[in-house]
C-alpha atoms as a PDB file:
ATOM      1  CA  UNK A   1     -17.200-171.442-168.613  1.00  0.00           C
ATOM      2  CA  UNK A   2     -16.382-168.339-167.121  1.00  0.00           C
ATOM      3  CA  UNK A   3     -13.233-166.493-167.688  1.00  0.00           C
ATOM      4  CA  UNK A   4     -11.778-167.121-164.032  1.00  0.00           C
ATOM      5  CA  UNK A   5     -12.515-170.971-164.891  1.00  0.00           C
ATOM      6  CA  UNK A   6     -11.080-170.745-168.481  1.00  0.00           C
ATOM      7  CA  UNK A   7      -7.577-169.244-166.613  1.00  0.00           C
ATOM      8  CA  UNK A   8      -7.546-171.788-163.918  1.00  0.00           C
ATOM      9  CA  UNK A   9      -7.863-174.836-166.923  1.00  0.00           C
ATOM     10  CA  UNK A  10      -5.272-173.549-168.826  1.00  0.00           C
ATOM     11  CA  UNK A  11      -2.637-172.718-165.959  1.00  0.00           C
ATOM     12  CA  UNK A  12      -3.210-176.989-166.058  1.00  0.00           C
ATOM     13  CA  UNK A  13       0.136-177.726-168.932  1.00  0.00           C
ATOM     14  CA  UNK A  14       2.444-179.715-170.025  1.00  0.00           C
ATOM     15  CA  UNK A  15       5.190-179.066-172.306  1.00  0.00           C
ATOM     16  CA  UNK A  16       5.515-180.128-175.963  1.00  0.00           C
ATOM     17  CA  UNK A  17       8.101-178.729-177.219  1.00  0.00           C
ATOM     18  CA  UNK A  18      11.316-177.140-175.552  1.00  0.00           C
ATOM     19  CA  UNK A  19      14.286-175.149-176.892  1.00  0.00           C
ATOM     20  CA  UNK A  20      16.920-176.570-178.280  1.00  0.00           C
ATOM     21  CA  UNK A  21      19.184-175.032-175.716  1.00  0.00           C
ATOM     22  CA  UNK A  22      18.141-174.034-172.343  1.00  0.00           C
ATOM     23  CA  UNK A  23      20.012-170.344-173.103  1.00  0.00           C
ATOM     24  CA  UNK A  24      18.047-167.290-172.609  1.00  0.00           C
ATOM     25  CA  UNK A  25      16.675-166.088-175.957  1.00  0.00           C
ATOM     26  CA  UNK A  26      16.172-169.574-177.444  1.00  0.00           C
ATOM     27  CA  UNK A  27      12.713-170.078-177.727  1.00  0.00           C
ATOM     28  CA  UNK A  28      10.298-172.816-179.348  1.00  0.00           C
ATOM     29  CA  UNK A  29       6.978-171.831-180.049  1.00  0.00           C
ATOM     30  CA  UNK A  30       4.613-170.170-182.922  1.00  0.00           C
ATOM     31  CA  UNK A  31       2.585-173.852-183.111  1.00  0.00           C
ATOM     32  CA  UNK A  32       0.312-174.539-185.444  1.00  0.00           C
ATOM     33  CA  UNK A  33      -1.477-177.224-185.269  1.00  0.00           C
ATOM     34  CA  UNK A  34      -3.406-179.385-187.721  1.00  0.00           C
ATOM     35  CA  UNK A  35      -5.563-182.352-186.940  1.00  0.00           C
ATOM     36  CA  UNK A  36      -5.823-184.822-189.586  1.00  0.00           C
ATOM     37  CA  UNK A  37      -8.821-187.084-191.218  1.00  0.00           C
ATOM     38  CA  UNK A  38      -7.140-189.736-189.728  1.00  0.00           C
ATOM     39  CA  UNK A  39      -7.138-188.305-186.430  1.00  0.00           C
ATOM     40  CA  UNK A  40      -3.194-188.172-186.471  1.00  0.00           C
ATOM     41  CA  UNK A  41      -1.851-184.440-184.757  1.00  0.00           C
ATOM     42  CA  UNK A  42       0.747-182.319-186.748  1.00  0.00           C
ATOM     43  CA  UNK A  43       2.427-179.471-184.988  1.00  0.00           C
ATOM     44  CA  UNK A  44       4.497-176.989-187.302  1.00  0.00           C
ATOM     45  CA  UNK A  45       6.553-175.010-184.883  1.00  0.00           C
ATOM     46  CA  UNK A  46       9.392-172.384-185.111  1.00  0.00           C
ATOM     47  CA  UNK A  47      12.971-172.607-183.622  1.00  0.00           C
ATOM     48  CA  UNK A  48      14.803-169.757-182.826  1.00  0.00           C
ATOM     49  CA  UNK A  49      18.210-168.878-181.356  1.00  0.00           C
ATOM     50  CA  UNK A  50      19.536-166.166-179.526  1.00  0.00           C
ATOM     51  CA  UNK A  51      22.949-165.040-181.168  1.00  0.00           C
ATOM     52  CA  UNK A  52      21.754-163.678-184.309  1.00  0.00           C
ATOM     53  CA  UNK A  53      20.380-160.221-184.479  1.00  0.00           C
ATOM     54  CA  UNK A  54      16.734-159.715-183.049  1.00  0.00           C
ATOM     55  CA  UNK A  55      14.127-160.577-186.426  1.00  0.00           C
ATOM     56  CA  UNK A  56      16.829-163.516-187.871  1.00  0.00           C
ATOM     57  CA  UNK A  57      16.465-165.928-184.638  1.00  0.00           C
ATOM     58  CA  UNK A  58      14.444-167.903-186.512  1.00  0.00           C
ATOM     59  CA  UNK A  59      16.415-170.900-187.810  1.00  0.00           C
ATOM     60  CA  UNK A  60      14.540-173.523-188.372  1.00  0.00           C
ATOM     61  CA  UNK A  61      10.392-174.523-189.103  1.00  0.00           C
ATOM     62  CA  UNK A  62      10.048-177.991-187.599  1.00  0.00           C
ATOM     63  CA  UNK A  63       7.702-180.413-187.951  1.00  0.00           C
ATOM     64  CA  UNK A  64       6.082-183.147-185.339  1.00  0.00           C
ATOM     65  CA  UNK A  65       3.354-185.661-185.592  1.00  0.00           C
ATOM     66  CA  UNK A  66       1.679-187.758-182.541  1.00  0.00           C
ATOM     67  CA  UNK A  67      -1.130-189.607-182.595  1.00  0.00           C
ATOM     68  CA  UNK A  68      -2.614-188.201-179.131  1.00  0.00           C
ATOM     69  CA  UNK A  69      -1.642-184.393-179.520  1.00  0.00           C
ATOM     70  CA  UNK A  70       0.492-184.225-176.757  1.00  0.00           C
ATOM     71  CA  UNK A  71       3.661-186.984-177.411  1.00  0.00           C
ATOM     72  CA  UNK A  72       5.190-185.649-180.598  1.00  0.00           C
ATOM     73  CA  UNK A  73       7.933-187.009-183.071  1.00  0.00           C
ATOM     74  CA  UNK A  74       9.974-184.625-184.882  1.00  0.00           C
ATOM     75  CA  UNK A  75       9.352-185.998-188.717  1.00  0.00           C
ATOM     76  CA  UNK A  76      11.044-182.907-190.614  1.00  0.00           C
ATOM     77  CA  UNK A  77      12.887-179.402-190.567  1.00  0.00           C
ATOM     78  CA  UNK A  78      13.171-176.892-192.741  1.00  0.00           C
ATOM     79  CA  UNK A  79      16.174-174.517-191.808  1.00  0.00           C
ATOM     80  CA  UNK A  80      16.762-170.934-192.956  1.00  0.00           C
ATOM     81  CA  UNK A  81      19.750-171.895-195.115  1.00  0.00           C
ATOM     82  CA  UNK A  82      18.229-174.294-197.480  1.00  0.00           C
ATOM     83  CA  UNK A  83      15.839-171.419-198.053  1.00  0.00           C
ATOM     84  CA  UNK A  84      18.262-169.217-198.381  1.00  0.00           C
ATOM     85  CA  UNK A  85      16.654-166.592-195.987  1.00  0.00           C
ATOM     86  CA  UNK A  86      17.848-164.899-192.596  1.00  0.00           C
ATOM     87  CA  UNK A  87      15.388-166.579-190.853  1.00  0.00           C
ATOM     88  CA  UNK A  88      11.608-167.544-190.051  1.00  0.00           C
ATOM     89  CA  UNK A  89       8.574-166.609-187.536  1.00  0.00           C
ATOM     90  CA  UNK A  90       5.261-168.711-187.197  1.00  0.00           C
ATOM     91  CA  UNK A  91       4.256-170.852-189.228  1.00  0.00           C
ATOM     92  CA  UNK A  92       0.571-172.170-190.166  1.00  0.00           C
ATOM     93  CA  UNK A  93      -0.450-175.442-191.353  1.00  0.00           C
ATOM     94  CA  UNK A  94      -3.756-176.734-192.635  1.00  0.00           C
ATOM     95  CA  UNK A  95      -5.371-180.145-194.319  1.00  0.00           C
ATOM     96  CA  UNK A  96      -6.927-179.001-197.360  1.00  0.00           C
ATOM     97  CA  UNK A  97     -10.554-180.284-196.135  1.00  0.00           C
ATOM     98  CA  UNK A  98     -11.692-181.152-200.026  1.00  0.00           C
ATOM     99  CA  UNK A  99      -8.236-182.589-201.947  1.00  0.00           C
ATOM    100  CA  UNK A 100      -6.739-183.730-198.040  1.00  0.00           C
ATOM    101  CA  UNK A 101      -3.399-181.867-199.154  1.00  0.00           C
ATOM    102  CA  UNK A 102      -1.262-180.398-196.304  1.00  0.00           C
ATOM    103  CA  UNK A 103      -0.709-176.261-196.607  1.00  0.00           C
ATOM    104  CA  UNK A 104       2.185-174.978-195.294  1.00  0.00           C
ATOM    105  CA  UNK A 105       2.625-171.236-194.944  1.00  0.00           C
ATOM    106  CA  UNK A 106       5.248-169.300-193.104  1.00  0.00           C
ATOM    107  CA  UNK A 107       6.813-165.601-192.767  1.00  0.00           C
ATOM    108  CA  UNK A 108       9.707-164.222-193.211  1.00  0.00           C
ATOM    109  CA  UNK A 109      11.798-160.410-194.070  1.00  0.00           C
ATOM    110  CA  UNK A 110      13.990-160.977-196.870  1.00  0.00           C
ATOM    111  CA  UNK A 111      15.108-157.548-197.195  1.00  0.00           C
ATOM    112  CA  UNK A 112      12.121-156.002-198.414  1.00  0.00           C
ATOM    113  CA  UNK A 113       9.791-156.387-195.355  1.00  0.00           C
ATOM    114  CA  UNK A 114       7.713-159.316-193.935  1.00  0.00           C
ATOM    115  CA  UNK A 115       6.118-161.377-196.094  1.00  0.00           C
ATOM    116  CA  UNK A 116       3.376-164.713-196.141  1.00  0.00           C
ATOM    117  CA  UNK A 117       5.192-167.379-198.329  1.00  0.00           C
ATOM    118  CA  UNK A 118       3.428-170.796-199.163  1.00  0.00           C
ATOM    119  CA  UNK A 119       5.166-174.002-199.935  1.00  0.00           C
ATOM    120  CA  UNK A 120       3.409-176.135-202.374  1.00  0.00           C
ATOM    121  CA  UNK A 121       1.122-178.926-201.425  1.00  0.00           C
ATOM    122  CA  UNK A 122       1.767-182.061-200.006  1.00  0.00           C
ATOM    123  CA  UNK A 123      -0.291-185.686-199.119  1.00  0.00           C
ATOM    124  CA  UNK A 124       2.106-185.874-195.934  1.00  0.00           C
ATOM    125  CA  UNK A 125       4.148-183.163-193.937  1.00  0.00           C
ATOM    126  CA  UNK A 126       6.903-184.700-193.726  1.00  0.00           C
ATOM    127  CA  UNK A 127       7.591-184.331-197.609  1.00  0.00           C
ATOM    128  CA  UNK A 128       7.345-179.974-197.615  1.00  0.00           C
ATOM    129  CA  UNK A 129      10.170-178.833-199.336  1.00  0.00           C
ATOM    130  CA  UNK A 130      10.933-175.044-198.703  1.00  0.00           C
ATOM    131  CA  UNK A 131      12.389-174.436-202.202  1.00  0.00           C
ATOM    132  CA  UNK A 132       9.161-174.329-203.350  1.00  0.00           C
ATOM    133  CA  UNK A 133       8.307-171.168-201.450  1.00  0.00           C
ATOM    134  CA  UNK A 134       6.388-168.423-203.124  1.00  0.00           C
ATOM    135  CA  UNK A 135       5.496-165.188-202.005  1.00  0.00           C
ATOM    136  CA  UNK A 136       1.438-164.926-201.331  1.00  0.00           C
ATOM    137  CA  UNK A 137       1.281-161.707-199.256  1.00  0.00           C
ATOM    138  CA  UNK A 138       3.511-158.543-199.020  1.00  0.00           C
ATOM    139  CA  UNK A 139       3.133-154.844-198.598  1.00  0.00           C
ATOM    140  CA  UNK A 140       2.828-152.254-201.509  1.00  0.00           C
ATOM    141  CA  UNK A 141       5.924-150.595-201.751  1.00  0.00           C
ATOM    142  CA  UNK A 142       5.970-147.259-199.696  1.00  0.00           C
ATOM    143  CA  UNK A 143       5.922-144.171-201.498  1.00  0.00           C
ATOM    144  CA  UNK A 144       8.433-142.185-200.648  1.00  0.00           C
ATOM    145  CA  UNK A 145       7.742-139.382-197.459  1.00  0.00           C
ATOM    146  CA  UNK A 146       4.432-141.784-196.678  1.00  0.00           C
ATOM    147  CA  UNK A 147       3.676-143.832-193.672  1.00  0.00           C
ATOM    148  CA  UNK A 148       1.731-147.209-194.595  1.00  0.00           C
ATOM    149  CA  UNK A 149       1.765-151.124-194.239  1.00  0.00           C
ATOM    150  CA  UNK A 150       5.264-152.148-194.163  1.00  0.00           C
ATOM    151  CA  UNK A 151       4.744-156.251-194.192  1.00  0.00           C
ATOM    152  CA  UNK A 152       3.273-158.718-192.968  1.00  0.00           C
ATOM    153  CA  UNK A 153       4.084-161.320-190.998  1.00  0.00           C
ATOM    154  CA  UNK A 154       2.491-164.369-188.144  1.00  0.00           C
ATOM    155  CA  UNK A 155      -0.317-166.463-190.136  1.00  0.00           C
ATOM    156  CA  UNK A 156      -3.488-168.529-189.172  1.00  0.00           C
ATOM    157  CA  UNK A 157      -4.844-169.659-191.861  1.00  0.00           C
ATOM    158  CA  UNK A 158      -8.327-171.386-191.314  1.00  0.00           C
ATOM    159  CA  UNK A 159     -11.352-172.789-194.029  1.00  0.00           C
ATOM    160  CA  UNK A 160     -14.803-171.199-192.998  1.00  0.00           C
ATOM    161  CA  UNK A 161     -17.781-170.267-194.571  1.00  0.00           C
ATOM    162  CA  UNK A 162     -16.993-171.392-198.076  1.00  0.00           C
ATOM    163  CA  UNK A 163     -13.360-169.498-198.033  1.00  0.00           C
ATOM    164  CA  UNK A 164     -10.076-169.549-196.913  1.00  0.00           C
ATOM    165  CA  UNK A 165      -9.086-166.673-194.233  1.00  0.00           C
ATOM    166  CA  UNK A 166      -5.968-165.643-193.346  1.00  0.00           C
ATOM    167  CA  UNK A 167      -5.590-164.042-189.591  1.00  0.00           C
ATOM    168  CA  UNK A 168      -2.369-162.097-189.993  1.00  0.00           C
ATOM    169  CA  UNK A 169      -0.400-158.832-188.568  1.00  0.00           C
ATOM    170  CA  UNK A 170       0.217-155.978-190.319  1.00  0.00           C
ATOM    171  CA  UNK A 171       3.375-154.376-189.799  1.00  0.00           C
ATOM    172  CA  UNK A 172       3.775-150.264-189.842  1.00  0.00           C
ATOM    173  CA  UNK A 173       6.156-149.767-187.063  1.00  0.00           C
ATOM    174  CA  UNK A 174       3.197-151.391-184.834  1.00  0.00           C
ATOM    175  CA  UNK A 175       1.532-154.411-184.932  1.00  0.00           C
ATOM    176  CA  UNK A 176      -1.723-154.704-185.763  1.00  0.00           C
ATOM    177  CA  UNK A 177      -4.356-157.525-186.826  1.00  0.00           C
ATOM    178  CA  UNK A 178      -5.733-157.529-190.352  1.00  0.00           C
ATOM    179  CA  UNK A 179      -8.497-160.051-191.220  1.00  0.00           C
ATOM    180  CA  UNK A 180      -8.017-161.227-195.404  1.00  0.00           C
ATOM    181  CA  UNK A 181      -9.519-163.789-197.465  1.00  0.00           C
ATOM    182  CA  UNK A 182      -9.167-166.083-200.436  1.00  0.00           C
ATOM    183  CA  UNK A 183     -10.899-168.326-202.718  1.00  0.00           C
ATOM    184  CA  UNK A 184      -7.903-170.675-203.449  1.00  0.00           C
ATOM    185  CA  UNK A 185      -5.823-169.967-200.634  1.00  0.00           C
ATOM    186  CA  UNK A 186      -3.229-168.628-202.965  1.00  0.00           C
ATOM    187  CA  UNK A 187      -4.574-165.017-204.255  1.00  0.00           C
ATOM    188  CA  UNK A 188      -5.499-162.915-200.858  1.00  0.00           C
ATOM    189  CA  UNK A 189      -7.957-159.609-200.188  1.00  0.00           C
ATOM    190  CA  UNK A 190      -8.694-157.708-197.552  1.00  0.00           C
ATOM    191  CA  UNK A 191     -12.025-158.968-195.842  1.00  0.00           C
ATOM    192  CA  UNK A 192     -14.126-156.072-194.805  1.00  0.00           C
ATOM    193  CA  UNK A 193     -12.922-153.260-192.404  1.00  0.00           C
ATOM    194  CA  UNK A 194      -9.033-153.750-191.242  1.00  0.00           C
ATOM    195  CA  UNK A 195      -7.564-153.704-188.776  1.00  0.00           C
ATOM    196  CA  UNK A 196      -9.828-155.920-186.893  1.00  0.00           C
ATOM    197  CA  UNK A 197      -9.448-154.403-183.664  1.00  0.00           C
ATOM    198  CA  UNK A 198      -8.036-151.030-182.022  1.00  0.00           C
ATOM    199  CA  UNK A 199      -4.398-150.922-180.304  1.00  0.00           C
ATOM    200  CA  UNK A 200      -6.329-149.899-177.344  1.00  0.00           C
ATOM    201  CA  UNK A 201      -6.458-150.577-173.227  1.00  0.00           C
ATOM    202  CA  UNK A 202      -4.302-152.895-171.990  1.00  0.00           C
ATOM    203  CA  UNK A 203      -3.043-153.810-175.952  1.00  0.00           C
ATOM    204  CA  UNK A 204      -2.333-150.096-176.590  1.00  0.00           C
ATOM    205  CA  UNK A 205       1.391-151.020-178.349  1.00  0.00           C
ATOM    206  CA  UNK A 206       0.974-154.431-180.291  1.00  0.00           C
ATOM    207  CA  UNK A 207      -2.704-156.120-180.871  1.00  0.00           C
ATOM    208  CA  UNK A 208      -2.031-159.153-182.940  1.00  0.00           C
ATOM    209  CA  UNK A 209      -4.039-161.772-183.966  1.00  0.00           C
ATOM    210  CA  UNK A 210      -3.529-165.502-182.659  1.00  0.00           C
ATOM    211  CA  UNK A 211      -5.976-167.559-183.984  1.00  0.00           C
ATOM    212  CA  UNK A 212     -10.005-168.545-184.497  1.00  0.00           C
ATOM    213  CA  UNK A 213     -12.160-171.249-182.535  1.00  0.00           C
ATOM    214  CA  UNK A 214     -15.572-171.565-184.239  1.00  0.00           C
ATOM    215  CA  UNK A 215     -18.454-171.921-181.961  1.00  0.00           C
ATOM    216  CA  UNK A 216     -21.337-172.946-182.186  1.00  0.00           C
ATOM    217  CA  UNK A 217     -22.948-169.602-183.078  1.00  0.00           C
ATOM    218  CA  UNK A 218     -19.944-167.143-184.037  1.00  0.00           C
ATOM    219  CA  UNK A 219     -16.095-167.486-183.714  1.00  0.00           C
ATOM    220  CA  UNK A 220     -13.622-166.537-180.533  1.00  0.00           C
ATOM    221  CA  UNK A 221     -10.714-164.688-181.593  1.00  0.00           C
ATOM    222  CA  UNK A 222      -7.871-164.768-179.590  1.00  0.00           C
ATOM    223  CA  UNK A 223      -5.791-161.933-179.756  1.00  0.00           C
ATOM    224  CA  UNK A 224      -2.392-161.079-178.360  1.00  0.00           C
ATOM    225  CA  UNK A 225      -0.979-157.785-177.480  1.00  0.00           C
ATOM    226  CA  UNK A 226       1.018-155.230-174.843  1.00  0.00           C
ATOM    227  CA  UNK A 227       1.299-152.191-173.494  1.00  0.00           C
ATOM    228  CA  UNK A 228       3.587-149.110-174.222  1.00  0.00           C
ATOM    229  CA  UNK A 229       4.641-149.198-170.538  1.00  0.00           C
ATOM    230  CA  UNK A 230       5.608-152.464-170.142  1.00  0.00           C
ATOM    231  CA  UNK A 231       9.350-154.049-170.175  1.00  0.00           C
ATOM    232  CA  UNK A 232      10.321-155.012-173.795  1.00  0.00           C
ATOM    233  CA  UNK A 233       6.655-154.797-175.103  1.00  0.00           C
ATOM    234  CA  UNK A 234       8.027-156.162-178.721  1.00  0.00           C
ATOM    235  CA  UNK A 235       8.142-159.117-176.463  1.00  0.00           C
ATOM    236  CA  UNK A 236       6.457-159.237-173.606  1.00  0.00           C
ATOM    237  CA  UNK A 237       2.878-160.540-174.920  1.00  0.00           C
ATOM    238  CA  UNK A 238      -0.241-161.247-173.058  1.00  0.00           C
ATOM    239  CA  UNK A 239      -3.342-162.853-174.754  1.00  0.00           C
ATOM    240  CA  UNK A 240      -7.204-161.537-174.781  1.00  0.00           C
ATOM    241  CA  UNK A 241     -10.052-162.564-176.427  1.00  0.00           C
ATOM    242  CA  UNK A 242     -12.947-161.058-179.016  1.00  0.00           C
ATOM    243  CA  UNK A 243     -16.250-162.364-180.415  1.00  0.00           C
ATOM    244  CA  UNK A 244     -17.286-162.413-183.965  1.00  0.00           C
ATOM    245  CA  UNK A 245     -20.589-163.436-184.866  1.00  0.00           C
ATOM    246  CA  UNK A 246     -20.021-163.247-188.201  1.00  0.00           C
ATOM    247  CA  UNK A 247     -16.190-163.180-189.287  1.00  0.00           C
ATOM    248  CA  UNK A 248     -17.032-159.336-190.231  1.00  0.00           C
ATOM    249  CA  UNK A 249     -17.529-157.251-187.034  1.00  0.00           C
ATOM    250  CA  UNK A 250     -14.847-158.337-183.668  1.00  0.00           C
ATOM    251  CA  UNK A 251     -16.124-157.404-180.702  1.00  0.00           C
ATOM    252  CA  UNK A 252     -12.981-157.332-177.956  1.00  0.00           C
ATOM    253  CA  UNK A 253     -14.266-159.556-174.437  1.00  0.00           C
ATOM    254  CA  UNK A 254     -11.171-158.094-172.712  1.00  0.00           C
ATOM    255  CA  UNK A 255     -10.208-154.691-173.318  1.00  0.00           C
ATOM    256  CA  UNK A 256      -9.237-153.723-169.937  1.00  0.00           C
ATOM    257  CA  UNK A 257      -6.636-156.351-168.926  1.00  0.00           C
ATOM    258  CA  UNK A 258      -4.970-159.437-170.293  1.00  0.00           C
ATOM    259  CA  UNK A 259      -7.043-162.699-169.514  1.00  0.00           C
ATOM    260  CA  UNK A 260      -3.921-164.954-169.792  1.00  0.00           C
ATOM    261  CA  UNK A 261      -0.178-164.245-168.897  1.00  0.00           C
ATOM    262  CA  UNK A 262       2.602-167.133-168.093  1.00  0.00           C
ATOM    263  CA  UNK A 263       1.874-168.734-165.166  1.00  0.00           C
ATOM    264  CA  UNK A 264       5.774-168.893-164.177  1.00  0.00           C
ATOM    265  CA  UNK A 265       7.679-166.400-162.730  1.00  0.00           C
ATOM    266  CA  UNK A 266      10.373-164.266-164.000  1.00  0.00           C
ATOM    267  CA  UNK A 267      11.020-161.205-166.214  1.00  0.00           C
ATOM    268  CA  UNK A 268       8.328-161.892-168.788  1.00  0.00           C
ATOM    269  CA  UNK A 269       4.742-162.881-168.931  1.00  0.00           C
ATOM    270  CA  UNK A 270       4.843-163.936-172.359  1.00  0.00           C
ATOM    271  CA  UNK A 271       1.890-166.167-173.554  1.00  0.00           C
ATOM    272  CA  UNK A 272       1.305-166.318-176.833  1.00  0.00           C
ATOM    273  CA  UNK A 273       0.846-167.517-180.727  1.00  0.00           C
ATOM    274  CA  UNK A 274      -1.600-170.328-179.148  1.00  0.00           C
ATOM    275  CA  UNK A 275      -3.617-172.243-181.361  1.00  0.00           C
ATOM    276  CA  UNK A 276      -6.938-173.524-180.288  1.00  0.00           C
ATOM    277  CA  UNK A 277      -8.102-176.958-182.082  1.00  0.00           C
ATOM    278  CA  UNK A 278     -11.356-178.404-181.496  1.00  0.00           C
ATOM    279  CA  UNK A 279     -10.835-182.380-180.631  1.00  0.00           C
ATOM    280  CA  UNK A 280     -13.974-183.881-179.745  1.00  0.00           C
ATOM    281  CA  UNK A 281     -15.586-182.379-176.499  1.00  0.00           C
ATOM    282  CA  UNK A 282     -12.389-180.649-175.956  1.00  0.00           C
ATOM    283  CA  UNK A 283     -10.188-177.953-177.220  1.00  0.00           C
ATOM    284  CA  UNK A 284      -6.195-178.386-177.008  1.00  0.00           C
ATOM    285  CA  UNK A 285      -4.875-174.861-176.450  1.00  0.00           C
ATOM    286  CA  UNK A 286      -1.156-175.257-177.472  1.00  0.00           C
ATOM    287  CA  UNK A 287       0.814-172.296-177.171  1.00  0.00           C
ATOM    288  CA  UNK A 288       4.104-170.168-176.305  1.00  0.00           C
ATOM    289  CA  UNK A 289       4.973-169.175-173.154  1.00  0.00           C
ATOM    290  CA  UNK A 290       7.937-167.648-171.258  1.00  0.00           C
ATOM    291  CA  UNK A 291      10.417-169.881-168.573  1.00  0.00           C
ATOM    292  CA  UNK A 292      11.911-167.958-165.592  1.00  0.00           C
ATOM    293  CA  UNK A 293      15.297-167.839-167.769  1.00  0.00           C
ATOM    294  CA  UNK A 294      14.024-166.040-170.936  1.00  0.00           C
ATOM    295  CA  UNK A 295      13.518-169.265-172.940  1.00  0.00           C
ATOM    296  CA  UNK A 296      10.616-170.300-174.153  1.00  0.00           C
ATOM    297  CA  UNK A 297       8.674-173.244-174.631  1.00  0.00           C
ATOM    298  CA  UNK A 298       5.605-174.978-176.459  1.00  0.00           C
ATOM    299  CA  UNK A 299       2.727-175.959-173.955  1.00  0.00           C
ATOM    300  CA  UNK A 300      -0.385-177.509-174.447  1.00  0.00           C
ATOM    301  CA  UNK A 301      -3.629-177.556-171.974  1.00  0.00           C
ATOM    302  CA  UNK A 302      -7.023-178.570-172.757  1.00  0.00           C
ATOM    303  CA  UNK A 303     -10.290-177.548-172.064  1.00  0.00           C
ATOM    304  CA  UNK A 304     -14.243-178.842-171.794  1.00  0.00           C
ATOM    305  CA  UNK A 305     -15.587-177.671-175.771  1.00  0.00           C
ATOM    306  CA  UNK A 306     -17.610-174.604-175.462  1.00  0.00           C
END
């Protein structure tokens, strides 16, 4: 499939999830998406709102199941003030593929910079219960008159090659995309050279990572980023994609332009945090993507399997 082709399939959509006000600034997006053994589709998405200030939006982590990926039921929610936090950003779900547990893990800035939290294990999503959060990931502290990793923040988690690997941006007044891995999904390390790729080209501002699709031979990474000289680059994200043949070097496929913006008009172009899940000879692609009125919504289009 050529990239032209790959743009054209996924400007196909429909919507899965929408705000839960048609306002400017609400948004629903940040899906993760987790197929189960039994073939039934869980989407872990996050809510936000747009009266609080901008970083505690979040409200809300909800969770949906369908048994076709694209109809989904909302089963549970976990809201910021059961957790007793100022709010949430994307989330990332997983089946454990040996014990069949559900992994929850999700972000958040509780005063001390973004963190990765987990919530502990469960045999069905709709029992997660977010006092059980635990820190798994955070910065060093700064030393004073240094410049350094502030946080972290935006998950995929994914099992490959034996290990857990955690796809996640590193905050230091930029975004970036930092590549770590674990044995138990608990205890993280940096994996190899970070970050993954350069804020460079067209993603000279933010280059954040999305998600990985394993291939045949290799992985696709999809990436997300902006440019300095954009409007509102914080928030106006575009999506490329990089090879890795072996989950050690990235090699960007895009580095001179975006490959996939919204496909509707108005003052953003925002397509992002999209998720791509293998499903037989197809991939669902759901992700977030701006409306002409500055809301967002979740979208999902599907594509012939590379």
């Amino acid at each position: 499939m050529t990239f032209p082709e790959l743009v054209e399939s996924l400007s196909r959509y429909e919507t899965v999830l929408e705000p839960d006000q048609n306002t400017p600034e609400w948004w629903a997006g940040a899906p993760s998406v987790c197929r189960a053994k039994d073939g039934t589709f869980y989407l872990a998405a996050r809510m936000r709102e747009g009266d609080s200030p901008r970083g505690c939006r979040g409200y809300e982590m909800r969770l949906l199941k369908s048994s076709d990926g694209r109809a989904f039921t909302r089963i549970h929610s976990l809201k910021r003030e059961d957790a007793a936090l100022p709010g949430f950003e994307r989330p990332a779900l997983v089946q454990d593929p040996a014990s069949g547990m559900f992994r929850l893990y999700g972000c958040t800035n509780p005063g001390t910079g973004w963190c990765v939290f987990k919530l502990d294990d469960v045999a069905d999503p709709a029992l997660f219960d977010v006092r059980t959060r635990k820190t798994v990931l955070q910065a060093a502290p700064l030393e004073e008159g240094f410049a350094g990793l502030a946080g972290f923040k935006d998950p995929f988690v994914i099992q490959a090659n034996g290990a857990w690997h955690m796809l996640v941006i590193g905050y230091d007044e930029i975004e970036r995309a930092y590549h770590l891995v674990s044995n138990d999904g608990d205890r993280w390390e940096f994996a190899g050279d970070n970050p993954i790729l350069e804020n460079a080209g067209w993603h000279n501002f933010y280059t954040r990572p999305a998600c990985l699709l394993p291939l045949d031979a290799g992985y696709l990474l999809v990436y997300e980023g902006s440019h300095a000289t954009w409007r509102d680059p914080v928030y106006n994200i575009a999506t490329g994609l990089a090879y890795s043949p072996d989950l050690e070097e990235f090699i960007d496929l895009t580095p001179d332009e975006p490959l996939l913006k919204s496909t509707t008009p108005g003052p953003y172009h925002t397509w992002r945090y999209s998720h791509w899940l293998p499903v037989g000879d197809k991939v669902h692609v759901y992700f977030e993507a701006a409306r002409p009125n500055n809301t967002n919504e979740t979208r999902l289009a599907r594509l012939d399997r590379p």
